[in-house]
C-alpha atoms as a PDB file:
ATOM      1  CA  UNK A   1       0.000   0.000   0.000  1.00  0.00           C
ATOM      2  CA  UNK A   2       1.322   3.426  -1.017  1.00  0.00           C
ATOM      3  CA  UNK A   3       1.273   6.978  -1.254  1.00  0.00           C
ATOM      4  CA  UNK A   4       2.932  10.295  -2.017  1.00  0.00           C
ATOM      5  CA  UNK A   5       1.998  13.850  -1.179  1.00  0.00           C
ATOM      6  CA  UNK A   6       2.208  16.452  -3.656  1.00  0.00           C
ATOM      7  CA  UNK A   7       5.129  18.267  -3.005  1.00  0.00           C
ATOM      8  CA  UNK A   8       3.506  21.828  -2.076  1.00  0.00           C
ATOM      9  CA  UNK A   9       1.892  19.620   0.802  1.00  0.00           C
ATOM     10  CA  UNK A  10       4.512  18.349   1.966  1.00  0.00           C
ATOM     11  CA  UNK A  11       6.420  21.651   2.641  1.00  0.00           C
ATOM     12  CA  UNK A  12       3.189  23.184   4.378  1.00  0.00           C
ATOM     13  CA  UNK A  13       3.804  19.804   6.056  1.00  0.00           C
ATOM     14  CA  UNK A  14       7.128  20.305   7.042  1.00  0.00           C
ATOM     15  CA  UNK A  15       6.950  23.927   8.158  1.00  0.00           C
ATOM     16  CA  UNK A  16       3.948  23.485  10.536  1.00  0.00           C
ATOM     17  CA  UNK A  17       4.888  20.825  11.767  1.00  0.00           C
ATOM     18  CA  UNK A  18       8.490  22.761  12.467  1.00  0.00           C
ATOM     19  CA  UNK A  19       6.287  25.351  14.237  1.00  0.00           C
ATOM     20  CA  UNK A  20       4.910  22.878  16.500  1.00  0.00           C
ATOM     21  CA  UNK A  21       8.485  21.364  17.635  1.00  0.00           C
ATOM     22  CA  UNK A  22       9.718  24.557  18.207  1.00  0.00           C
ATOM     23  CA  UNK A  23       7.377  25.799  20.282  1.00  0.00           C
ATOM     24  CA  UNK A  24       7.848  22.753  22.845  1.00  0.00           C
ATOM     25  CA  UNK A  25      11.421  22.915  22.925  1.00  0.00           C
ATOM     26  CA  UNK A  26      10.860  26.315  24.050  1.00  0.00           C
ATOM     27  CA  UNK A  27       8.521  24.996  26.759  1.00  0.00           C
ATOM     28  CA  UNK A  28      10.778  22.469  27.757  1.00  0.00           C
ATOM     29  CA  UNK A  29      13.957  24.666  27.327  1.00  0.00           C
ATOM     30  CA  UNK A  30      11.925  26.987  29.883  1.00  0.00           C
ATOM     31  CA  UNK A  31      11.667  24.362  32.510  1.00  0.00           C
ATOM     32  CA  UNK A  32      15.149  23.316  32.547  1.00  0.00           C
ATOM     33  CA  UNK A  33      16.860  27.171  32.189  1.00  0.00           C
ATOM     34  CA  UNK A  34      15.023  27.900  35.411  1.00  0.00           C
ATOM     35  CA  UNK A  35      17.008  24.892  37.239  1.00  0.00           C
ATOM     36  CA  UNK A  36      20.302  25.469  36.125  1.00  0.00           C
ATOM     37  CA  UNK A  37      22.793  28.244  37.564  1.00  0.00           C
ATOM     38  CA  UNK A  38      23.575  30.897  34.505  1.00  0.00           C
ATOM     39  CA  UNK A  39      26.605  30.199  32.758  1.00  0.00           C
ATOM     40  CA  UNK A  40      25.211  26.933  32.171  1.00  0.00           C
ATOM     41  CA  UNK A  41      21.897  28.215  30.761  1.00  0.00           C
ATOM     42  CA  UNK A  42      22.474  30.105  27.629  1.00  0.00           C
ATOM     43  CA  UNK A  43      24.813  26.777  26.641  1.00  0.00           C
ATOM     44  CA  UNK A  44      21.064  25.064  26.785  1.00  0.00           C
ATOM     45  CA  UNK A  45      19.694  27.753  24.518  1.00  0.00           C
ATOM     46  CA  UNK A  46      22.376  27.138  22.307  1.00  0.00           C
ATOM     47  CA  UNK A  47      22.219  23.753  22.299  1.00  0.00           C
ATOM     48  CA  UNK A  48      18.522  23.440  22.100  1.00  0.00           C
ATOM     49  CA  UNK A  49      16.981  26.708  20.346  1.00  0.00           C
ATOM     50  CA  UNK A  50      20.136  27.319  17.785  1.00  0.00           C
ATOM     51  CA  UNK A  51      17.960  25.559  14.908  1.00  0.00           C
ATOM     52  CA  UNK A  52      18.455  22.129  13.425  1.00  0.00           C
ATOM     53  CA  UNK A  53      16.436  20.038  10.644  1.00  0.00           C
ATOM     54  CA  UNK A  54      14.375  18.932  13.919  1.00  0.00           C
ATOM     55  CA  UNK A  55      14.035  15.261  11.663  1.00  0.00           C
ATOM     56  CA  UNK A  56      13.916  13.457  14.860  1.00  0.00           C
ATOM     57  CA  UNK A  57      10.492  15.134  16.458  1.00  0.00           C
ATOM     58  CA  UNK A  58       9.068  15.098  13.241  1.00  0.00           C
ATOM     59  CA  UNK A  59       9.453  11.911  12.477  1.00  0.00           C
ATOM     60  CA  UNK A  60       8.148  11.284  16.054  1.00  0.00           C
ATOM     61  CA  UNK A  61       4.854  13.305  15.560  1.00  0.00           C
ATOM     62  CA  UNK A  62       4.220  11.641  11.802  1.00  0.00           C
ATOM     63  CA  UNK A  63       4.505   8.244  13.536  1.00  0.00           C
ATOM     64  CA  UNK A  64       2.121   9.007  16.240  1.00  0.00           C
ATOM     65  CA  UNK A  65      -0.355  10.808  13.339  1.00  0.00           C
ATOM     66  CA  UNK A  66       0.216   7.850  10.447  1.00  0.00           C
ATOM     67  CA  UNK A  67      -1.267   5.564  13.022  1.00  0.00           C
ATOM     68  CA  UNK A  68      -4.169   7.730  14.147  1.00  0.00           C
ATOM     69  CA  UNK A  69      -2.942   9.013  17.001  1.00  0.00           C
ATOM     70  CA  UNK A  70      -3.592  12.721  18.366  1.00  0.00           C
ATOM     71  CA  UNK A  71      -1.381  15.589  17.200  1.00  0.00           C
ATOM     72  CA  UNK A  72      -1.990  18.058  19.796  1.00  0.00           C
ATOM     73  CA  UNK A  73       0.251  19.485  22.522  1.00  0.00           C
ATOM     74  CA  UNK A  74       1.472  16.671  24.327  1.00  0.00           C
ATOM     75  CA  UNK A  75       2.447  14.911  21.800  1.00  0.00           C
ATOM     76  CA  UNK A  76       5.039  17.941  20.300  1.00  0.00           C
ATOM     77  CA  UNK A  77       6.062  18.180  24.239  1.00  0.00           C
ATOM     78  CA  UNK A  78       6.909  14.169  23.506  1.00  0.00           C
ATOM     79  CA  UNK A  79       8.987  14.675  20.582  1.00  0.00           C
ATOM     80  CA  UNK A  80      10.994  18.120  22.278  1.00  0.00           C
ATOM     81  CA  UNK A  81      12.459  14.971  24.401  1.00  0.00           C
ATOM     82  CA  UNK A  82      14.052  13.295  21.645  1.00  0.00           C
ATOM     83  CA  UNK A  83      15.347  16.340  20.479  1.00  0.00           C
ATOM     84  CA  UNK A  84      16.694  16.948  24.244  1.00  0.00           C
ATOM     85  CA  UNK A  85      18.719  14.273  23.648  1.00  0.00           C
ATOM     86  CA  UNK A  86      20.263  14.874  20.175  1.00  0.00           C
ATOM     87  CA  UNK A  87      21.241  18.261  21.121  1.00  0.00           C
ATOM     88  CA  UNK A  88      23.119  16.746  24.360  1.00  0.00           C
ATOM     89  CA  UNK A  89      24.614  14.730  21.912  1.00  0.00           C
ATOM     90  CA  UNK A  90      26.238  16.993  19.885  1.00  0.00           C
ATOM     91  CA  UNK A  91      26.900  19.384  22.864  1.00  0.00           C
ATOM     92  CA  UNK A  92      29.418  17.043  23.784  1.00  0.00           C
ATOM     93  CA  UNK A  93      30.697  15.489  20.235  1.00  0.00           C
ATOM     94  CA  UNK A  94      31.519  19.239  19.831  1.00  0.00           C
ATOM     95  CA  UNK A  95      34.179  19.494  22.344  1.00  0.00           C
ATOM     96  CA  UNK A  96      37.522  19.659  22.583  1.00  0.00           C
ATOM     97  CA  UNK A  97      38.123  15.967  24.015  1.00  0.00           C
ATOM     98  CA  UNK A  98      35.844  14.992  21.282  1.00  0.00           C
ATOM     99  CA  UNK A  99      35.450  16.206  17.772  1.00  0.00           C
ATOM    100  CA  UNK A 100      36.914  19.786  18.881  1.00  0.00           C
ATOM    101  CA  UNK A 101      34.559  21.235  16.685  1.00  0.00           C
ATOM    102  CA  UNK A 102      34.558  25.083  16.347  1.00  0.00           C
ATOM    103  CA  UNK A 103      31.707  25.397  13.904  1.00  0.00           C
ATOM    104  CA  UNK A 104      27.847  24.095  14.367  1.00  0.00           C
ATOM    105  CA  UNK A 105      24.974  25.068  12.233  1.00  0.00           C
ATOM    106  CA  UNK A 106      26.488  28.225  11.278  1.00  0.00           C
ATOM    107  CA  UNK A 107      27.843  29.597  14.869  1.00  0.00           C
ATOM    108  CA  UNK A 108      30.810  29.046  16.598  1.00  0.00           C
ATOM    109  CA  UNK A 109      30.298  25.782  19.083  1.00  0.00           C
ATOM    110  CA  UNK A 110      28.342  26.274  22.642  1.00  0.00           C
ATOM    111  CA  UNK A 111      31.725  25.180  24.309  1.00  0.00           C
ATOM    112  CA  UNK A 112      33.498  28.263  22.406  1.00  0.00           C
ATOM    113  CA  UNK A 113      31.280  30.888  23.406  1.00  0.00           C
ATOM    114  CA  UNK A 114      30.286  29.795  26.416  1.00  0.00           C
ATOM    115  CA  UNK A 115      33.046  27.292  27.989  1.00  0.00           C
ATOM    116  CA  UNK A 116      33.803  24.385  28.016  1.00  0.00           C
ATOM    117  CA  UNK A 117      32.868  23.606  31.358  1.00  0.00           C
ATOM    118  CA  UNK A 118      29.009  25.166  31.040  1.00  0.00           C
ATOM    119  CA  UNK A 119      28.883  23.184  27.552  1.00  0.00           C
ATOM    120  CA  UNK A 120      29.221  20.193  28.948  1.00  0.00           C
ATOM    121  CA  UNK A 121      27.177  20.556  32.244  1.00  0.00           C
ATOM    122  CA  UNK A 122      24.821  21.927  29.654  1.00  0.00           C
ATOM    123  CA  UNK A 123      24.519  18.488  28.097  1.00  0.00           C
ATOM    124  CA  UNK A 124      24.416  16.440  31.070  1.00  0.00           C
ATOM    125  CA  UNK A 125      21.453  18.333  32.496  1.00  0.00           C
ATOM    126  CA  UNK A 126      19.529  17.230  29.357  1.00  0.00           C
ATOM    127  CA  UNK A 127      19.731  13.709  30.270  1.00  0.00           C
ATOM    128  CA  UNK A 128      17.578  13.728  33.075  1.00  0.00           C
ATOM    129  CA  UNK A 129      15.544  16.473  32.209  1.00  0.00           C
ATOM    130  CA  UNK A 130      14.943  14.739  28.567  1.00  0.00           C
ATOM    131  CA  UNK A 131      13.593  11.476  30.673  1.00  0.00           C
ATOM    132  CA  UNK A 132      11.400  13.798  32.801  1.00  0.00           C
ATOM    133  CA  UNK A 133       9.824  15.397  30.512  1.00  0.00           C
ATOM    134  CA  UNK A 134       9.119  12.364  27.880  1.00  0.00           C
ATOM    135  CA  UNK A 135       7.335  10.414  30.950  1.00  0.00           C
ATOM    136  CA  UNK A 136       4.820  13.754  31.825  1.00  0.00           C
ATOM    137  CA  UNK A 137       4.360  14.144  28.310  1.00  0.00           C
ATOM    138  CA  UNK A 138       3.368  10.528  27.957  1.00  0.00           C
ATOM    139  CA  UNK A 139       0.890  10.619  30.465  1.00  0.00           C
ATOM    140  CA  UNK A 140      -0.423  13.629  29.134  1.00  0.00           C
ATOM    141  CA  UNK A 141      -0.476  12.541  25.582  1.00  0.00           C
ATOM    142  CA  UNK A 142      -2.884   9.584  27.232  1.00  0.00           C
ATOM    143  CA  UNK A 143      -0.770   6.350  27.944  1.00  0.00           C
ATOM    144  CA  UNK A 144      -0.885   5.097  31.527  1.00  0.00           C
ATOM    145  CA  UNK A 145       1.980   5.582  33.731  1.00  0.00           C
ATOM    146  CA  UNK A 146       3.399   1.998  33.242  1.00  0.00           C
ATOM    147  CA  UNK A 147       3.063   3.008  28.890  1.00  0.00           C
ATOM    148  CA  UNK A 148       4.805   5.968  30.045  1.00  0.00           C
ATOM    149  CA  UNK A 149       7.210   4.931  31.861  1.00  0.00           C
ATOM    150  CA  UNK A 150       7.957   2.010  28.767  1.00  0.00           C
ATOM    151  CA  UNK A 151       8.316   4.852  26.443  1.00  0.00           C
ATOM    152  CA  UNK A 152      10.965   6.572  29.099  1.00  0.00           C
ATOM    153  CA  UNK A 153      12.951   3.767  29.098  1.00  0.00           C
ATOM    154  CA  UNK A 154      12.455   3.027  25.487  1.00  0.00           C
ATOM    155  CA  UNK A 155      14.670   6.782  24.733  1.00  0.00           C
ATOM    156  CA  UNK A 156      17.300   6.061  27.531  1.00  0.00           C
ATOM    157  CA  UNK A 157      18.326   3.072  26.328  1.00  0.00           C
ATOM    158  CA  UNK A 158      18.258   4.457  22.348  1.00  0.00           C
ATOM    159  CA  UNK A 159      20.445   7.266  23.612  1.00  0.00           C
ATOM    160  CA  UNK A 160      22.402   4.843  26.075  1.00  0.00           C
ATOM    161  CA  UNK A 161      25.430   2.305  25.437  1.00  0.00           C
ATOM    162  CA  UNK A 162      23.675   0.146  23.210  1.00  0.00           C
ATOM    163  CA  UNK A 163      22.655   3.048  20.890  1.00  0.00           C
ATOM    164  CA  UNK A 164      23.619   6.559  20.825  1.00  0.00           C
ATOM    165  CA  UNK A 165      26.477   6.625  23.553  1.00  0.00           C
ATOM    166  CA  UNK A 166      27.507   3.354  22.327  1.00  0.00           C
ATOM    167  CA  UNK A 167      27.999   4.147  18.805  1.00  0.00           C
ATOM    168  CA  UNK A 168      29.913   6.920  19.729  1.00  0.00           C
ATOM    169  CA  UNK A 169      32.350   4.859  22.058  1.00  0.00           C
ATOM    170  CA  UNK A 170      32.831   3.044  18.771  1.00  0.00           C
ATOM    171  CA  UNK A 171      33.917   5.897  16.754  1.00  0.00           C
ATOM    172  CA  UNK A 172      36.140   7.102  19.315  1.00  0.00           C
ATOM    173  CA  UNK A 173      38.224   3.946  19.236  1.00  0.00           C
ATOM    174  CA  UNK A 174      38.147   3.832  15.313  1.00  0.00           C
ATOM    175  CA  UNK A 175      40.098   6.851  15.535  1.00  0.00           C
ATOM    176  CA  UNK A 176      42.300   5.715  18.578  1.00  0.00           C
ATOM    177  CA  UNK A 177      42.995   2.320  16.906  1.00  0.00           C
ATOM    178  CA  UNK A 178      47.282   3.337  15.308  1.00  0.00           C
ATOM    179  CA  UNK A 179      49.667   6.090  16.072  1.00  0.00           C
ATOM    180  CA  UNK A 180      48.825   7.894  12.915  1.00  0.00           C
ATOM    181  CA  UNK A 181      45.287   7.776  13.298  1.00  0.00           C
ATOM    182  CA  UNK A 182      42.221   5.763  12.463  1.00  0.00           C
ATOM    183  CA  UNK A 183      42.530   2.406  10.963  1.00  0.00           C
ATOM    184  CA  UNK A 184      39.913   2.005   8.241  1.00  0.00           C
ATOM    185  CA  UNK A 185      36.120   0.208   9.446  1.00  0.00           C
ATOM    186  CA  UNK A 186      35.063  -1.743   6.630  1.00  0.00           C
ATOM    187  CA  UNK A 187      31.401  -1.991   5.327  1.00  0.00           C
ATOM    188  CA  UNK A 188      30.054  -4.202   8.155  1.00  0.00           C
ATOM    189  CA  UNK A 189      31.869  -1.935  10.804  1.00  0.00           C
ATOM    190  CA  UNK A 190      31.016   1.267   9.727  1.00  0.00           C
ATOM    191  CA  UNK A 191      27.280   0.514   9.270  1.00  0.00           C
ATOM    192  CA  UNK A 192      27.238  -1.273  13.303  1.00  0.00           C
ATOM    193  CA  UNK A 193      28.723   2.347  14.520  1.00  0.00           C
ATOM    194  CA  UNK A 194      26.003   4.050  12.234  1.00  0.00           C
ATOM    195  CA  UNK A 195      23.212   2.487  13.182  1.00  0.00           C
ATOM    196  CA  UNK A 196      23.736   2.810  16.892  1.00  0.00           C
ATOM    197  CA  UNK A 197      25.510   6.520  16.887  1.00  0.00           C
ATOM    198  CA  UNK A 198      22.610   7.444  14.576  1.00  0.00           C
ATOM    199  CA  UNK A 199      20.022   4.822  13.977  1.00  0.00           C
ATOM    200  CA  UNK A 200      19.198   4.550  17.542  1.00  0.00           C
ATOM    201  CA  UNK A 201      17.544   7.392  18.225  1.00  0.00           C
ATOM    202  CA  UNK A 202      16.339   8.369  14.774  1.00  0.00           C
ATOM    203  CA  UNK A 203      14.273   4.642  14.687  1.00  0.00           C
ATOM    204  CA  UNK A 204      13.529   5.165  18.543  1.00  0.00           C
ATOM    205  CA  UNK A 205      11.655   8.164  17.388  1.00  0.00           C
ATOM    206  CA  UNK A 206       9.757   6.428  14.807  1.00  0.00           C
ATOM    207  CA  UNK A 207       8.794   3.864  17.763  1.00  0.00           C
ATOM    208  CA  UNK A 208       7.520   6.286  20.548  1.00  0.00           C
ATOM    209  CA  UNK A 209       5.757   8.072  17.705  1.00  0.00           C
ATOM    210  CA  UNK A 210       3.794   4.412  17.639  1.00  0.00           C
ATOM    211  CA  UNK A 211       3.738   3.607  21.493  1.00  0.00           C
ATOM    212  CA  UNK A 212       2.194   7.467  21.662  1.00  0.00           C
ATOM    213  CA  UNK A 213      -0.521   6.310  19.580  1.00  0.00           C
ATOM    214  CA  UNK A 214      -1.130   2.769  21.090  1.00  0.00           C
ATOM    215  CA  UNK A 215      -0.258   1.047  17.943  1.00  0.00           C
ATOM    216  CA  UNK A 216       0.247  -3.016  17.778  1.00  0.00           C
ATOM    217  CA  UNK A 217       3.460  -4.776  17.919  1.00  0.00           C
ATOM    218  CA  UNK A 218       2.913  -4.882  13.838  1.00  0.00           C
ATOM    219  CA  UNK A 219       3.222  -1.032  13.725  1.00  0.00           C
ATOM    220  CA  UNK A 220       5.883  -0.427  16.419  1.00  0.00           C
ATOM    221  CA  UNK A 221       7.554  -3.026  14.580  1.00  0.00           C
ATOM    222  CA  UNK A 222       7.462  -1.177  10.744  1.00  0.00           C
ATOM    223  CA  UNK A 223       8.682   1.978  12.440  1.00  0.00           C
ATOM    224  CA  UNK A 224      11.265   0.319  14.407  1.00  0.00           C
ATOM    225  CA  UNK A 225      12.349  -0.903  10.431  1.00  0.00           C
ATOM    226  CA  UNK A 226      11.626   1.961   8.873  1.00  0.00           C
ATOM    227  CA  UNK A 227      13.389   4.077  11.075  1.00  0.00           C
ATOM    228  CA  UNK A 228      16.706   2.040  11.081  1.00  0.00           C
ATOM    229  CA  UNK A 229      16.943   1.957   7.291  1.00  0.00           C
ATOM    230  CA  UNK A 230      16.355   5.399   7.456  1.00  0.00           C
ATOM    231  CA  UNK A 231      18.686   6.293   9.918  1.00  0.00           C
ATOM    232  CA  UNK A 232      21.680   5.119   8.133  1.00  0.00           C
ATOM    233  CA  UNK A 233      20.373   6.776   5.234  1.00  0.00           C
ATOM    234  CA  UNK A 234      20.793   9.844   6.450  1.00  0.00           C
ATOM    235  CA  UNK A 235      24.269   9.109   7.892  1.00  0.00           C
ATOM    236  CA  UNK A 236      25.221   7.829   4.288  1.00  0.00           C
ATOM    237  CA  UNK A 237      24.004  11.192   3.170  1.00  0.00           C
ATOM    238  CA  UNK A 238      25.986  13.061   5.758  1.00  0.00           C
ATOM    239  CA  UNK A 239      29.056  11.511   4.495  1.00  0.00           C
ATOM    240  CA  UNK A 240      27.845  12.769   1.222  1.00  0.00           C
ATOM    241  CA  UNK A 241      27.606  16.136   1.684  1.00  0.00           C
ATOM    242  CA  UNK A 242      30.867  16.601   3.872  1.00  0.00           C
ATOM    243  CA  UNK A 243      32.503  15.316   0.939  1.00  0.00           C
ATOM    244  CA  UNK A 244      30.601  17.290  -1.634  1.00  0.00           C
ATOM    245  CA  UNK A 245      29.554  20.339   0.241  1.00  0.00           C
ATOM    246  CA  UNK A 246      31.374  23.146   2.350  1.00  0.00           C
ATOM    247  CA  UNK A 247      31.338  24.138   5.917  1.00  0.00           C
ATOM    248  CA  UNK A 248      29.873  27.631   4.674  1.00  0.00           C
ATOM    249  CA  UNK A 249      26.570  25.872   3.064  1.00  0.00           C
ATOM    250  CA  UNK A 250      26.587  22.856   5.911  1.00  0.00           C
ATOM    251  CA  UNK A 251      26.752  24.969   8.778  1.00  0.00           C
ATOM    252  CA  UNK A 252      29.409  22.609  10.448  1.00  0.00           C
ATOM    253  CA  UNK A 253      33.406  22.026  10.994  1.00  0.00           C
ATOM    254  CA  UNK A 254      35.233  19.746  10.696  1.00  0.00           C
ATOM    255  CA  UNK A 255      33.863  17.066   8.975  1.00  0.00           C
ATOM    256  CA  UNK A 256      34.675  13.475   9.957  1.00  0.00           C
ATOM    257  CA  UNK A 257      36.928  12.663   6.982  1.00  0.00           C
ATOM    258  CA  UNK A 258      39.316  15.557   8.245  1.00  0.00           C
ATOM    259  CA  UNK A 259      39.264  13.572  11.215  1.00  0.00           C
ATOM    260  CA  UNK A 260      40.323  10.671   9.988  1.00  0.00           C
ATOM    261  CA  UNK A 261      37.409   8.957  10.539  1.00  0.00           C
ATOM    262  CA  UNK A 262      36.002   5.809   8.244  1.00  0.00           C
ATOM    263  CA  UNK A 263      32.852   7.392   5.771  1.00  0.00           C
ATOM    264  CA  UNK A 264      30.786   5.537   2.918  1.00  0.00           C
ATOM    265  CA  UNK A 265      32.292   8.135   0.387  1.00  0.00           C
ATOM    266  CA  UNK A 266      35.651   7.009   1.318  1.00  0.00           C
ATOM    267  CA  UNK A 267      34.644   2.980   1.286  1.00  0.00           C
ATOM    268  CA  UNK A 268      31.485   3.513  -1.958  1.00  0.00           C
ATOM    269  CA  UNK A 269      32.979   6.581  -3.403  1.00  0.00           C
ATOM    270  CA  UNK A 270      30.628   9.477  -4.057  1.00  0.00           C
ATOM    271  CA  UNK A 271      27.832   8.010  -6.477  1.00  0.00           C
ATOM    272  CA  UNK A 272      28.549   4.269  -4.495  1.00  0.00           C
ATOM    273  CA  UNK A 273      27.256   6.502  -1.200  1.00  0.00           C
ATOM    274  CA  UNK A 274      23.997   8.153  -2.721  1.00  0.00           C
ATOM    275  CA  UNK A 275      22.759   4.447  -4.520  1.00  0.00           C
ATOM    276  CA  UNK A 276      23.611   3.181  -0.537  1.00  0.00           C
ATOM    277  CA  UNK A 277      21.280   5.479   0.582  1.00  0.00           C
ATOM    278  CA  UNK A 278      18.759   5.240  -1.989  1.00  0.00           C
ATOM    279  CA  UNK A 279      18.598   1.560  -1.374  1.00  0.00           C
ATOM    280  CA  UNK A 280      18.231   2.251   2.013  1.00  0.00           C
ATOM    281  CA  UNK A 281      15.233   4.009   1.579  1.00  0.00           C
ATOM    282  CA  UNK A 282      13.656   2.049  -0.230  1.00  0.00           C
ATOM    283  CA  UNK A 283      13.898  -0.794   2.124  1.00  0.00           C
ATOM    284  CA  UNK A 284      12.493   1.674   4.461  1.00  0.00           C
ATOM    285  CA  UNK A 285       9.335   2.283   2.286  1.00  0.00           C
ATOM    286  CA  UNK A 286       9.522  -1.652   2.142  1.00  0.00           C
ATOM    287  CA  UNK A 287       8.455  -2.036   5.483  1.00  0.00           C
ATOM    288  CA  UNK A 288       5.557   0.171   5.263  1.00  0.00           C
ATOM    289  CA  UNK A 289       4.225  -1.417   2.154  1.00  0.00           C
ATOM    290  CA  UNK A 290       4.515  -4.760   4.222  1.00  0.00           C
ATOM    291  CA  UNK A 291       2.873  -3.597   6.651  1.00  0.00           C
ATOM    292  CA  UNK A 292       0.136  -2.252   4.885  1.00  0.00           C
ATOM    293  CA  UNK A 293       0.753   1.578   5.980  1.00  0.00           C
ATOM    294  CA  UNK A 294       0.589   4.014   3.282  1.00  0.00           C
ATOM    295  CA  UNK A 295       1.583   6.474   5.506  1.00  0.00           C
ATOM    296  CA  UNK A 296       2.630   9.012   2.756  1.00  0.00           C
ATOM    297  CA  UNK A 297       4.244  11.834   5.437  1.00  0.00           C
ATOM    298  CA  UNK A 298       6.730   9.624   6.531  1.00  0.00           C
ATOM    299  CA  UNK A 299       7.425   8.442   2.386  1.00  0.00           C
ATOM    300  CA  UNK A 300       8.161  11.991   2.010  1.00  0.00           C
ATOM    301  CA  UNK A 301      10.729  12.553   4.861  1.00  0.00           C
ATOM    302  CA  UNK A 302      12.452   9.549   3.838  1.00  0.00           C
ATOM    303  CA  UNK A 303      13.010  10.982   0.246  1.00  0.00           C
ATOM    304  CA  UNK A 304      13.864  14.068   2.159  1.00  0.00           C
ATOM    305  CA  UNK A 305      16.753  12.575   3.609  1.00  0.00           C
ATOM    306  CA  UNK A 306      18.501  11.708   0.577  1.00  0.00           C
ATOM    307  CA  UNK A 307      17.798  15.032  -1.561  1.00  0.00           C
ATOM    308  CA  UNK A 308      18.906  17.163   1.470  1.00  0.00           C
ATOM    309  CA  UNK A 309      21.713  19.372   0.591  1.00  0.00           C
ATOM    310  CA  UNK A 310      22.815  20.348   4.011  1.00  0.00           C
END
């Protein structure tokens, strides 16, 4: 079962539904500012309200929608979590002991303007908060506490050591591995680091999206697919445009080939990197179709990720 939205609809799509994630990272961003001593609050706002393709709440609230599930309040207020949790995320890949990044989406890093002490507290307080404010938002979106607290749990352990954190343990001893710096990952390696350091949390999305609208084991299931496929997609693509793009148009420095670091242009060259991704994708509409969703929002973010240019 399919279907595609014109493609006028789909950016109305896109840019209300943008409105609606902004607006509850500002609500959540309010909550946690108020807790945290002042250095360590405008590294929040940097890390939180300093823009971003927001792909991970989206996907979230399209999830919950595709499967008949309310779109109101609550539900945004869900997806700000995930969100909470990327941005920790690349607080901390940002600093010096990590990528030592100076650049991120067009402004110098939080850790340059604002330390990098209150850059990384910054990050840590997300954490918790993040977990907070998923489980009130769950119970307000209508699950019961114990669905609540499943979808809690379900986002700590995306972001945790055998997802998010993981992966990114993984890529830090790829580059550690000789004196000179990073031995090559092949294929297989490369795509286990992806889909935990990015996958994770990008299908996890997909997932709560579901367990936000009570769908079956069949649904969660699809989206737990169709966001892992998609997920290393868009890491493929990443790749991609570090090697094709500039730091100017991509809003980010360094990139992880002047690193060192392994990257699907380097093992696929180029053209070998977008058929990856395209492939990717459409194993990801594959498990929609066999599901019998036609879920055509979620089609179009898909495509999305592989015609991005930043």
């Amino acid at each position: 079962m399919t279907g595609m939205m014109p493609e006028s609809s789909f950016r109305s799509f896109l840019a209300g539904r943008g409105k609606g994630v902004e607006a509850a990272l500002r609500r959540c961003v309010g909550g946690l500012v108020a807790a945290v001593p002042e250095p360590v609050r405008a590294a929040v706002e940097d890390g939180v309200l300093g823009g971003g393709k927001r792909l991970r709440p989206i996907l979230l609230v399209t999830a919950c929608e595709e499967l008949g599930g309310e779109t109101g309040e609550a539900v945004y207020d869900l997806s700000a979590s995930v969100e909470l949790i990327h941005a920790y995320s690349l607080l901390h890949d940002d600093l010096p002991c990590m990528d030592d990044a100076p650049l991120r989406r067009g402004r110098p890093a939080a850790h340059v303007t604002r330390g990098v002490r209150a850059a990384t507290v910054a990050g840590a307080a997300m954490i918790p908060w993040a977990a907070g404010w998923a489980f009130e938002s769950a119970v307000r979106v209508g699950r019961t506490r114990e669905e609540a607290r499943r979808i809690t749990l379900h986002l700590l352990e995306a972001a945790g050591a055998g997802g998010m954190i993981g992966g990114q343990a993984v890529d830090l001893l790829a580059e550690g591995r000789s004196p000179d710096g990073a031995e090559p990952l092949d294929e297989a390696g490369l795509e286990r680091l992806h889909r935990m350091k990015t996958g994770a949390l990008l299908a996890a999305s997909l997932e709560i999206g579901a367990m936000a609208a009570g769908g079956g084991e069949g649904a969660l299931a699809a989206m737990g697919r169709f966001g892992r496929n998609v997920g290393l997609a868009f890491q493929v693509m990443d790749d991609v445009l570090d090697a094709t793009g500039s730091a100017e148009v991509l809003g980010k420095r360094p990139s992880d080939s002047e690193h060192g670091k392994s990257t699907y242009v380097q093992l696929l060259g180029v053209d070998g990197a977008r058929n990856r991704a395209r492939a990717l994708v459409a194993g990801a509409t594959a498990s929609l179709d066999a599901a019998g969703l036609a879920a055509p929002r979620l089609r179009e973010l898909a495509r999305f990720v592989i015609e991005r240019r930043r």
